[in-house]
C-alpha atoms as a PDB file:
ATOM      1  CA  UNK A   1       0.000   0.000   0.000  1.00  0.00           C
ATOM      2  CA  UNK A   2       2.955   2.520   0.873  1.00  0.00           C
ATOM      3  CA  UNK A   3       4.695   1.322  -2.394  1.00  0.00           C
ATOM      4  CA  UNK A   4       1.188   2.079  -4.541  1.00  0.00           C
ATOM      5  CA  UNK A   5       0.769   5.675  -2.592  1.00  0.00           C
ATOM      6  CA  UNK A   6       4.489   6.756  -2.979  1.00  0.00           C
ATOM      7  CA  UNK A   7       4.240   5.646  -6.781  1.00  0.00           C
ATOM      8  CA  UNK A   8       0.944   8.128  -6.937  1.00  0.00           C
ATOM      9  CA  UNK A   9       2.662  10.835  -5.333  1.00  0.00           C
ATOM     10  CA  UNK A  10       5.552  11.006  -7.410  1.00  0.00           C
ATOM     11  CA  UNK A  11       3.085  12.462 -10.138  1.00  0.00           C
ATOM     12  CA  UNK A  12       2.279  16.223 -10.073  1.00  0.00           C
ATOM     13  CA  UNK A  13      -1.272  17.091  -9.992  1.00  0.00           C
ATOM     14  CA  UNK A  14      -1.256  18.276 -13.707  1.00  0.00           C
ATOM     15  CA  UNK A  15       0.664  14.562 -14.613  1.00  0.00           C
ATOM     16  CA  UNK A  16      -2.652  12.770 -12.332  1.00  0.00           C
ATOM     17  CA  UNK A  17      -4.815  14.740 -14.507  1.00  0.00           C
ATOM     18  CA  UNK A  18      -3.839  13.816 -17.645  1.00  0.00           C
ATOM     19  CA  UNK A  19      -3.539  10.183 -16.479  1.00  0.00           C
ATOM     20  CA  UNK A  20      -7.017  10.296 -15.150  1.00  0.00           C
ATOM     21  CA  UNK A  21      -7.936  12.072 -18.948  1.00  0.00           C
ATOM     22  CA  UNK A  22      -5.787   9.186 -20.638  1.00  0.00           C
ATOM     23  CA  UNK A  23      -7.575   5.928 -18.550  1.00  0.00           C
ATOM     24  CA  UNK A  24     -11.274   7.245 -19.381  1.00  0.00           C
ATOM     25  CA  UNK A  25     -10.217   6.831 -23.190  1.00  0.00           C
ATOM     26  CA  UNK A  26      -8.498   4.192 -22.814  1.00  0.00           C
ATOM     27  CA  UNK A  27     -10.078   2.211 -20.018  1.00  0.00           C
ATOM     28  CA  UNK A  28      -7.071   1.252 -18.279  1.00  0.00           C
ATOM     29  CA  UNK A  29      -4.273   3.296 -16.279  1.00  0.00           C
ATOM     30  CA  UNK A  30      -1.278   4.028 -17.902  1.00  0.00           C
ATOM     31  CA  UNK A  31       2.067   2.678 -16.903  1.00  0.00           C
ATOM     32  CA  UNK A  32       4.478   4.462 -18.440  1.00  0.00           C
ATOM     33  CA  UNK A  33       3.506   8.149 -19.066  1.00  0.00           C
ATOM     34  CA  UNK A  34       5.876   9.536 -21.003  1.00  0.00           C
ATOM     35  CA  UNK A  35       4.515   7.605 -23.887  1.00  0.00           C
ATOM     36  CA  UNK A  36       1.339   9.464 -23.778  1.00  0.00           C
ATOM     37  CA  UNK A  37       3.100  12.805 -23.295  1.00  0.00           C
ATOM     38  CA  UNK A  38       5.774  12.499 -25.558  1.00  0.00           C
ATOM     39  CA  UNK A  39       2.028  11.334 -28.227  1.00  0.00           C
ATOM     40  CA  UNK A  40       0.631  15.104 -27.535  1.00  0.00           C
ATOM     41  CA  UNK A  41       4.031  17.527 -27.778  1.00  0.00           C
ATOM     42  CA  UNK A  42       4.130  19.109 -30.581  1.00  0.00           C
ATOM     43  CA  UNK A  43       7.505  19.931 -32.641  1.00  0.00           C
ATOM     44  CA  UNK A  44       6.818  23.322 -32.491  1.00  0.00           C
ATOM     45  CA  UNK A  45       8.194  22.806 -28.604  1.00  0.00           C
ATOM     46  CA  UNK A  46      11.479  22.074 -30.005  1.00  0.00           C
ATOM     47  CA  UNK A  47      11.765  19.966 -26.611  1.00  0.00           C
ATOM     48  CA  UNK A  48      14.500  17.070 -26.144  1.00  0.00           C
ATOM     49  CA  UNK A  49      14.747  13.725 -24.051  1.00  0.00           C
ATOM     50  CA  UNK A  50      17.011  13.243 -21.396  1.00  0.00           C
ATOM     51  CA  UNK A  51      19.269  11.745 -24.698  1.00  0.00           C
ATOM     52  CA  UNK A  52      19.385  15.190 -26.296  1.00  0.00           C
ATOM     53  CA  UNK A  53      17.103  13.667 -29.268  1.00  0.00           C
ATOM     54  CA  UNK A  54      14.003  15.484 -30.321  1.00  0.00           C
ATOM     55  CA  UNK A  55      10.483  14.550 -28.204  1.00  0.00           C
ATOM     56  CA  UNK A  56       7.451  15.456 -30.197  1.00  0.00           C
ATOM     57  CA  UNK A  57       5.038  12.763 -31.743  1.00  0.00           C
ATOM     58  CA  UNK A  58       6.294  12.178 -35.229  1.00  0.00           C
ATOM     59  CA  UNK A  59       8.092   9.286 -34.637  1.00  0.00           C
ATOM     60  CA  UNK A  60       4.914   7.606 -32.107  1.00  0.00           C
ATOM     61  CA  UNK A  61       2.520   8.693 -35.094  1.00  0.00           C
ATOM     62  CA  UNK A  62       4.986   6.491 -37.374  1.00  0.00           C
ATOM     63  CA  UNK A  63       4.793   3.869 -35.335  1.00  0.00           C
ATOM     64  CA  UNK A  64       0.761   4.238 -34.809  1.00  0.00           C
ATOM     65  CA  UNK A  65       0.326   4.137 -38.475  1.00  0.00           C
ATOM     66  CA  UNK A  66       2.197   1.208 -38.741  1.00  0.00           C
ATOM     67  CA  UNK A  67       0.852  -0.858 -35.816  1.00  0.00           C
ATOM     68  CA  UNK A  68      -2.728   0.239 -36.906  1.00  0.00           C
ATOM     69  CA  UNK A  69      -2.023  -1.164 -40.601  1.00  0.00           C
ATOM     70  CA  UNK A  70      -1.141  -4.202 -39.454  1.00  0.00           C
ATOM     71  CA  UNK A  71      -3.712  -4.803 -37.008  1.00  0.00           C
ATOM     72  CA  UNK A  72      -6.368  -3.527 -39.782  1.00  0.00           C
ATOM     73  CA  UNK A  73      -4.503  -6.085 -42.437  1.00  0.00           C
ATOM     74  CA  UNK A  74      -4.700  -8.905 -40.555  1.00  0.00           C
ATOM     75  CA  UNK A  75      -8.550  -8.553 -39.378  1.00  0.00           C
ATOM     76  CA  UNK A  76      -9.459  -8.215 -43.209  1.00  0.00           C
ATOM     77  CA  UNK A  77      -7.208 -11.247 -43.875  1.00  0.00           C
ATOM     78  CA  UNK A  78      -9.483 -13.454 -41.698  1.00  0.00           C
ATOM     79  CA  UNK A  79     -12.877 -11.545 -42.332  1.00  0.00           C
ATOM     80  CA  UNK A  80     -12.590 -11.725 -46.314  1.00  0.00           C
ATOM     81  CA  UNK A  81     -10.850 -15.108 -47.374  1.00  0.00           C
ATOM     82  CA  UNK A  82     -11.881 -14.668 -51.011  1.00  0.00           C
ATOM     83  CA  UNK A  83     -10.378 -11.581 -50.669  1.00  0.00           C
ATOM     84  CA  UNK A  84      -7.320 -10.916 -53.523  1.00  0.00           C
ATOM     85  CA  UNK A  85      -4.356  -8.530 -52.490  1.00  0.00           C
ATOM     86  CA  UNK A  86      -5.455  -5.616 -54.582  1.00  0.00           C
ATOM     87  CA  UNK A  87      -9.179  -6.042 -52.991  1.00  0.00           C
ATOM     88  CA  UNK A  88      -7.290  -6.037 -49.214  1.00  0.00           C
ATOM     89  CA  UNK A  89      -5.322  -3.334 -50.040  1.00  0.00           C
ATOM     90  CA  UNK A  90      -8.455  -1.212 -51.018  1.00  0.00           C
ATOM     91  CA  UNK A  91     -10.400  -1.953 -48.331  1.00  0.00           C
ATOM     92  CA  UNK A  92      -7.351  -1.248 -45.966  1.00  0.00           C
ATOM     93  CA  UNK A  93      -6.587   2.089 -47.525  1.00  0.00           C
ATOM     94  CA  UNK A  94     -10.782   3.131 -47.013  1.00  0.00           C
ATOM     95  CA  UNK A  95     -10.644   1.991 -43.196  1.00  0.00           C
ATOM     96  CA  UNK A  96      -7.124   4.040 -42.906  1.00  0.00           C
ATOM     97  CA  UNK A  97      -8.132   7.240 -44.595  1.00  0.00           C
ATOM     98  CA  UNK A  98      -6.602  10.416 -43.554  1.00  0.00           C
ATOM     99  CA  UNK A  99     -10.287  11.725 -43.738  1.00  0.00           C
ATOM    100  CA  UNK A 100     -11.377   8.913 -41.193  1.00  0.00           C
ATOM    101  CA  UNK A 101      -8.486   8.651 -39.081  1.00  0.00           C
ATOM    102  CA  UNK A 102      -9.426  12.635 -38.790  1.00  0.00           C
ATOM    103  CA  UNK A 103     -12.817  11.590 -38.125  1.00  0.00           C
ATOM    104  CA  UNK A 104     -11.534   9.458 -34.710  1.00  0.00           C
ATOM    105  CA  UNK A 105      -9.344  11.964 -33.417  1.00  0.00           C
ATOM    106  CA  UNK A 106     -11.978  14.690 -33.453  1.00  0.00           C
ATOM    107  CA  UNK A 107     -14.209  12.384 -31.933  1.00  0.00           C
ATOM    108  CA  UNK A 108     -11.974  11.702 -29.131  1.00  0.00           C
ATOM    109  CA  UNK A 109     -11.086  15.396 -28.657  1.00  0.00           C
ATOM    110  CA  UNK A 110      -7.256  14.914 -28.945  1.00  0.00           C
ATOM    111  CA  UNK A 111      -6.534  18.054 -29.484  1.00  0.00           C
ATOM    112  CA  UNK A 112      -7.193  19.525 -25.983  1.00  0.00           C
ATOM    113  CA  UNK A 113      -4.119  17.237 -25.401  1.00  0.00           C
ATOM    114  CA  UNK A 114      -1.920  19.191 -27.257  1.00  0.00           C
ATOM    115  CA  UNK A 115       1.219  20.975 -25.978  1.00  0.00           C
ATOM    116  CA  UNK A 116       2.478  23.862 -28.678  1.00  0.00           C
ATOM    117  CA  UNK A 117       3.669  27.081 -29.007  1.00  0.00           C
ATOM    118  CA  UNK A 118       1.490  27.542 -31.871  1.00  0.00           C
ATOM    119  CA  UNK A 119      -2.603  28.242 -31.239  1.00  0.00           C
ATOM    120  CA  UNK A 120      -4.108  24.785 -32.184  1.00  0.00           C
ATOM    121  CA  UNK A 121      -6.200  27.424 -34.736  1.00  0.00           C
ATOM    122  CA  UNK A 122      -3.627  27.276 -36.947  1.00  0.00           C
ATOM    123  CA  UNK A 123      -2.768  23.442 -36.974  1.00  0.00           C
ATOM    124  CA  UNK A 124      -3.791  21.803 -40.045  1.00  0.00           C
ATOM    125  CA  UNK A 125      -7.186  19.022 -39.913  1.00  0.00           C
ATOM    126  CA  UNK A 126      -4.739  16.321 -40.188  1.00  0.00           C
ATOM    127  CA  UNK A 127      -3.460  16.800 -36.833  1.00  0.00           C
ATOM    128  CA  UNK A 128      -6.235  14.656 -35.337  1.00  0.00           C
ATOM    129  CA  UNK A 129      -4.891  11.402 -37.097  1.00  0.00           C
ATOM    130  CA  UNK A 130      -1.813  12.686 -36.488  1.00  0.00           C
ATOM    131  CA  UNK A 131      -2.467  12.561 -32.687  1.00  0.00           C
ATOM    132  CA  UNK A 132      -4.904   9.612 -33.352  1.00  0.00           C
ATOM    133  CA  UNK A 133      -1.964   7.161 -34.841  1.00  0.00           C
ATOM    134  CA  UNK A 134       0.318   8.697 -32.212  1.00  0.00           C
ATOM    135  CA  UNK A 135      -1.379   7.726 -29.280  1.00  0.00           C
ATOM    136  CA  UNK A 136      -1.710   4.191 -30.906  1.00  0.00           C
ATOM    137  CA  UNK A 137       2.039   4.261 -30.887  1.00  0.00           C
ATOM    138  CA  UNK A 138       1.698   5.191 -27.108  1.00  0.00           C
ATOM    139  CA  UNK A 139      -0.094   2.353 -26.398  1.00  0.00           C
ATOM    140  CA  UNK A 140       1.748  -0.018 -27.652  1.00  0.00           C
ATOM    141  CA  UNK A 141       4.711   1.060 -26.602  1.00  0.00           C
ATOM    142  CA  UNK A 142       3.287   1.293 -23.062  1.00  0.00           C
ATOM    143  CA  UNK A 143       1.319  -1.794 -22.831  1.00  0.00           C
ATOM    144  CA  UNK A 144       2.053  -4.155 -26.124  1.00  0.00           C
ATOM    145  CA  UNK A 145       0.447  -5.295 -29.065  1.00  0.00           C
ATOM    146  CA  UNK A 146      -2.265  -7.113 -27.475  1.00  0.00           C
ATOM    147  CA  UNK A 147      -3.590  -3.857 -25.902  1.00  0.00           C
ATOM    148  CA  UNK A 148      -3.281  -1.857 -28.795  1.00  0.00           C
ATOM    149  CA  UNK A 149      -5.213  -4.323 -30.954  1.00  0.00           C
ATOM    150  CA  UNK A 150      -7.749  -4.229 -28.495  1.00  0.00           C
ATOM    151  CA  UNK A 151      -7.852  -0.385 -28.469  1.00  0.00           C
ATOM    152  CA  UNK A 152      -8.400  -0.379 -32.438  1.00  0.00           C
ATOM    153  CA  UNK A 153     -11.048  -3.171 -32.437  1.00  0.00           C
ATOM    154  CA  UNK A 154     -12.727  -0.798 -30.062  1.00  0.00           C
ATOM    155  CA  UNK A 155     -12.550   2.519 -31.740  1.00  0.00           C
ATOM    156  CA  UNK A 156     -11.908   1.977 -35.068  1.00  0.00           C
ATOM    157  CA  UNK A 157     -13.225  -1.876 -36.728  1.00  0.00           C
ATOM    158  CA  UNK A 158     -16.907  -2.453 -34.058  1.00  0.00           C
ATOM    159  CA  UNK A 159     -17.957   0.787 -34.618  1.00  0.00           C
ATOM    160  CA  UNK A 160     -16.788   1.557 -38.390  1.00  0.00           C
ATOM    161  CA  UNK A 161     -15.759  -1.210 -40.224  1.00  0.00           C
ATOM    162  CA  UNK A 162     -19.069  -2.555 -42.589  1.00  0.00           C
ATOM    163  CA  UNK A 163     -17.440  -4.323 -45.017  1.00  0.00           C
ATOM    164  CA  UNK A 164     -20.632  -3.686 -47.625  1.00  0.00           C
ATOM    165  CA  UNK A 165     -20.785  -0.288 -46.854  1.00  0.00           C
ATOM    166  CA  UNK A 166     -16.882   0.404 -47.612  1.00  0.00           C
ATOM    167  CA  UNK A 167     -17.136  -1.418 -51.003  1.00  0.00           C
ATOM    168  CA  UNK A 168     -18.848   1.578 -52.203  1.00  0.00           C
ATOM    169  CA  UNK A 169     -17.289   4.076 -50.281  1.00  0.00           C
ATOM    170  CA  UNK A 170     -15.473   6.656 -52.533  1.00  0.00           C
ATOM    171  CA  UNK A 171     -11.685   7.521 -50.801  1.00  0.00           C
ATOM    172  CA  UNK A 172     -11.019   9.549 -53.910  1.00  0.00           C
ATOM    173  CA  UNK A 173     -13.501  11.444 -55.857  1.00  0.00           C
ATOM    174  CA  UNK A 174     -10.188  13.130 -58.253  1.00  0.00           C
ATOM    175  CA  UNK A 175      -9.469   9.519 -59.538  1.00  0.00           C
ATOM    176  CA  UNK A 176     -13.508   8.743 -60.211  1.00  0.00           C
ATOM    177  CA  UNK A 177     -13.659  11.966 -62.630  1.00  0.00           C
ATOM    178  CA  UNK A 178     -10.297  11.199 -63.773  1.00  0.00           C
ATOM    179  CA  UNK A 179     -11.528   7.811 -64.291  1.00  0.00           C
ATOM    180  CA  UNK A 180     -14.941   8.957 -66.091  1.00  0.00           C
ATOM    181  CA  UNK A 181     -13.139  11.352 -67.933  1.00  0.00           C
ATOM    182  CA  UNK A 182     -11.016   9.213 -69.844  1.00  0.00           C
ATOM    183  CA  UNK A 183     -13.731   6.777 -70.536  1.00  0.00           C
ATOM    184  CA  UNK A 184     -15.858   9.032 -71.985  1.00  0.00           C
ATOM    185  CA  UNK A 185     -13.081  11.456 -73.651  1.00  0.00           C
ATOM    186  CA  UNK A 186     -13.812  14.247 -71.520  1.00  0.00           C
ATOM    187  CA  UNK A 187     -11.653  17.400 -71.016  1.00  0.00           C
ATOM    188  CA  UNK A 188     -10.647  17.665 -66.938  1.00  0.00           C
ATOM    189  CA  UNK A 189      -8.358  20.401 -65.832  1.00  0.00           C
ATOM    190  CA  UNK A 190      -7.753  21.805 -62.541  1.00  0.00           C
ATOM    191  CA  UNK A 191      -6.894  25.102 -61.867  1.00  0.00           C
ATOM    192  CA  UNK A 192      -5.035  25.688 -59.019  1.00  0.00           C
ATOM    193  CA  UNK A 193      -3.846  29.411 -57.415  1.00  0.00           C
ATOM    194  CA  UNK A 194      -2.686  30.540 -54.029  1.00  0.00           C
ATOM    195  CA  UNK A 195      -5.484  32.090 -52.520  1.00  0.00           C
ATOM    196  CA  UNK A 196      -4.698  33.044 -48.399  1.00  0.00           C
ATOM    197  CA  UNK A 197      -6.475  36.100 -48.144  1.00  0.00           C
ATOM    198  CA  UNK A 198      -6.478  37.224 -44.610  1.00  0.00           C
ATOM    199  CA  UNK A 199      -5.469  33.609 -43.371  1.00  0.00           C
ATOM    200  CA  UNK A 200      -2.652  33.284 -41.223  1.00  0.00           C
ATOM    201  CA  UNK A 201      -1.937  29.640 -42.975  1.00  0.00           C
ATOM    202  CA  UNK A 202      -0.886  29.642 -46.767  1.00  0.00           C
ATOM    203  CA  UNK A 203      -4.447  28.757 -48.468  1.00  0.00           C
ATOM    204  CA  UNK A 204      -5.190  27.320 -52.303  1.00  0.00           C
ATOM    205  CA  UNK A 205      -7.963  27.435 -54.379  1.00  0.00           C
ATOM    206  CA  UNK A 206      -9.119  25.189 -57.568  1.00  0.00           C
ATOM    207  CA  UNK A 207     -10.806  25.733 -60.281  1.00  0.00           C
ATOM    208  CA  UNK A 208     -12.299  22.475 -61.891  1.00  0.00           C
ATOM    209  CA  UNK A 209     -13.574  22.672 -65.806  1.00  0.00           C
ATOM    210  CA  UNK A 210     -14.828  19.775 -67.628  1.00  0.00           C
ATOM    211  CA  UNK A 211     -14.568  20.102 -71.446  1.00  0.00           C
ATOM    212  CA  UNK A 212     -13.880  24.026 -70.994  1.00  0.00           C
ATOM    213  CA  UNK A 213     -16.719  24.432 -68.759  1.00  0.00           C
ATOM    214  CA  UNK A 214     -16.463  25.233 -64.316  1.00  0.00           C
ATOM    215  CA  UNK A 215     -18.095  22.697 -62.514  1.00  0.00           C
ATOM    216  CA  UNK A 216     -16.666  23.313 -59.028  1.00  0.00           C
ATOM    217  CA  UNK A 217     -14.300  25.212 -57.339  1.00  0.00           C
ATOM    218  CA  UNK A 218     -12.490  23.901 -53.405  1.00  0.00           C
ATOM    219  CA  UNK A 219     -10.053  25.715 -51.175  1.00  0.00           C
ATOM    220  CA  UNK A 220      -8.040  24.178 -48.310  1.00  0.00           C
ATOM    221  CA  UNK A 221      -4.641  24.224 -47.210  1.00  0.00           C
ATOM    222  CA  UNK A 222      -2.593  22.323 -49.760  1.00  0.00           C
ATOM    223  CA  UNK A 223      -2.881  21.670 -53.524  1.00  0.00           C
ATOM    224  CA  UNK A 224      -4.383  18.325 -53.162  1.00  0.00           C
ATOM    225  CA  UNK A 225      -6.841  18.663 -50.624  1.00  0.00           C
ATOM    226  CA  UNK A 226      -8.455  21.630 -52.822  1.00  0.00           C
ATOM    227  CA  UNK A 227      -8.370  19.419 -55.369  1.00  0.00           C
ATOM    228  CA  UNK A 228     -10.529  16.950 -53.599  1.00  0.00           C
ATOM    229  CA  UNK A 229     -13.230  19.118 -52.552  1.00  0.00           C
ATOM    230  CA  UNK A 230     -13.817  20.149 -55.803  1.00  0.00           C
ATOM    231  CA  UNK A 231     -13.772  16.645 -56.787  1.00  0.00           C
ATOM    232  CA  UNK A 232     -16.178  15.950 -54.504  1.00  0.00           C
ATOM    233  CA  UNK A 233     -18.388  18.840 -55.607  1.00  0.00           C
ATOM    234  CA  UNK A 234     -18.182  18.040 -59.202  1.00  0.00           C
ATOM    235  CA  UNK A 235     -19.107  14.342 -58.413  1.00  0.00           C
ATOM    236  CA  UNK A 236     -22.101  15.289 -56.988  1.00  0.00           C
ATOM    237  CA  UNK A 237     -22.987  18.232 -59.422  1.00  0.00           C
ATOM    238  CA  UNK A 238     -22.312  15.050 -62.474  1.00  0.00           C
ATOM    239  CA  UNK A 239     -23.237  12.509 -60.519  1.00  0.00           C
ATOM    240  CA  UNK A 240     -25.880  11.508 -62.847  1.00  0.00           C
ATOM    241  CA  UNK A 241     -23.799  10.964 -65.618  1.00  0.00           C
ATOM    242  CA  UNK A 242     -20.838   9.453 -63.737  1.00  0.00           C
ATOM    243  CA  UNK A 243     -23.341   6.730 -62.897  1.00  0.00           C
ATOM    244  CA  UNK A 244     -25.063   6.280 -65.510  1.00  0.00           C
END
């Protein structure tokens, strides 16, 4: 008991805190905390381990993304058996999305985690899978595969994964016009321009014409994510035809 209660009060009040935050996502206390801070420091920081390397969560969200692939690969392996490579790869890549693994981090909140010396306003959307892969990376480095896989059966394949409904989900709508287009010779052509107005990030905007004409226009923070949502906007504006 003396053991349990000097082991508690090593922790500062903030540290018991987070802990507390960390074990009502997770379900379980964790052992090793530095895992789970090191998952929410941001490089902007610029803050180094005891080692003198860099502490921020690139290198957890690397690991994350790689734990979570695997764990994802081998649940389709055993739910689809007729499954080919290229049909396991596709479902993989729709479950893994940057859009979805966005999707889980906002829905978890991550982001009041996050310890910058930038306003979280100006962080990009992708900086909720960011966090979202890191803190599988936390996990498992804390507690093991076993743990981890449970965490991602949990959040990510009960409550998402409908193998029906992801056969017809659409994880790029550029590469179904692009697609159309050449099968039907039409004329696709993005326009793209820097466009950050009174932004404090660097902003683009797109133009989309098919055969001369604008369909859609989209604006985000890079090149390709503009792109996208006026992919997405002309799909729906030709759906119709796409489909037909």
């Amino acid at each position: 008991m003396n053991l349990i209660r000097k082991i508690t009060n090593s922790h500062s009040a903030k540290d018991e805190e987070f802990i507390m935050a960390m074990k009502k996502i997770l379900g379980y206390r964790p052992k090793k905390i530095n895992f789970y801070k090191e998952a929410f420091t941001h490089s902007s920081l610029k803050k180094l381990k005891l080692s003198g390397k860099p502490m921020n969560y690139e290198r957890l969200e690397f690991l994350g993304d790689a734990i979570l692939g695997a764990v994802i690969a081998n649940y389709l392996f055993k739910k689809i058996p007729t499954g080919d490579e290229g049909y396991l790869t596709q479902m993989r890549s729709k479950i893994v999305s940057r859009e979805h693994l966005n999707e889980l981090g906002k829905d978890l909140d991550l982001i009041q985690f996050v310890e910058s010396s930038i306003p979280s306003s100006n962080f990009g959307d992708n900086i909720h899978g960011n966090l979202f892969e890191a803190l599988i990376g936390a996990i498992h480095s804390d507690r093991g595969y076993s743990f981890t896989e449970k965490f991602i059966f949990r959040f990510v394949i009960e409550p998402y994964v409908d193998i029906e409904r992801l056969e017809g989900k659409i994880t790029s709508y550029k590469s179904v016009l692009i697609e159309w287009s050449q099968k039907n010779r039409k004329r696709i052509k993005y326009n793209v321009y820097e466009d950050t107005g009174n932004d404090t990030l660097k902003h683009f905007s797109v133009k989309l014409h098919v055969d001369h004409e604008l369909v859609s226009k989209g604006r985000a923070t890079s090149k390709k994510k503009a792109e996208e949502i006026a992919s997405k906007r002309a799909y729906y504006k030709l759906k119709a035809q796409i489909e037909a």
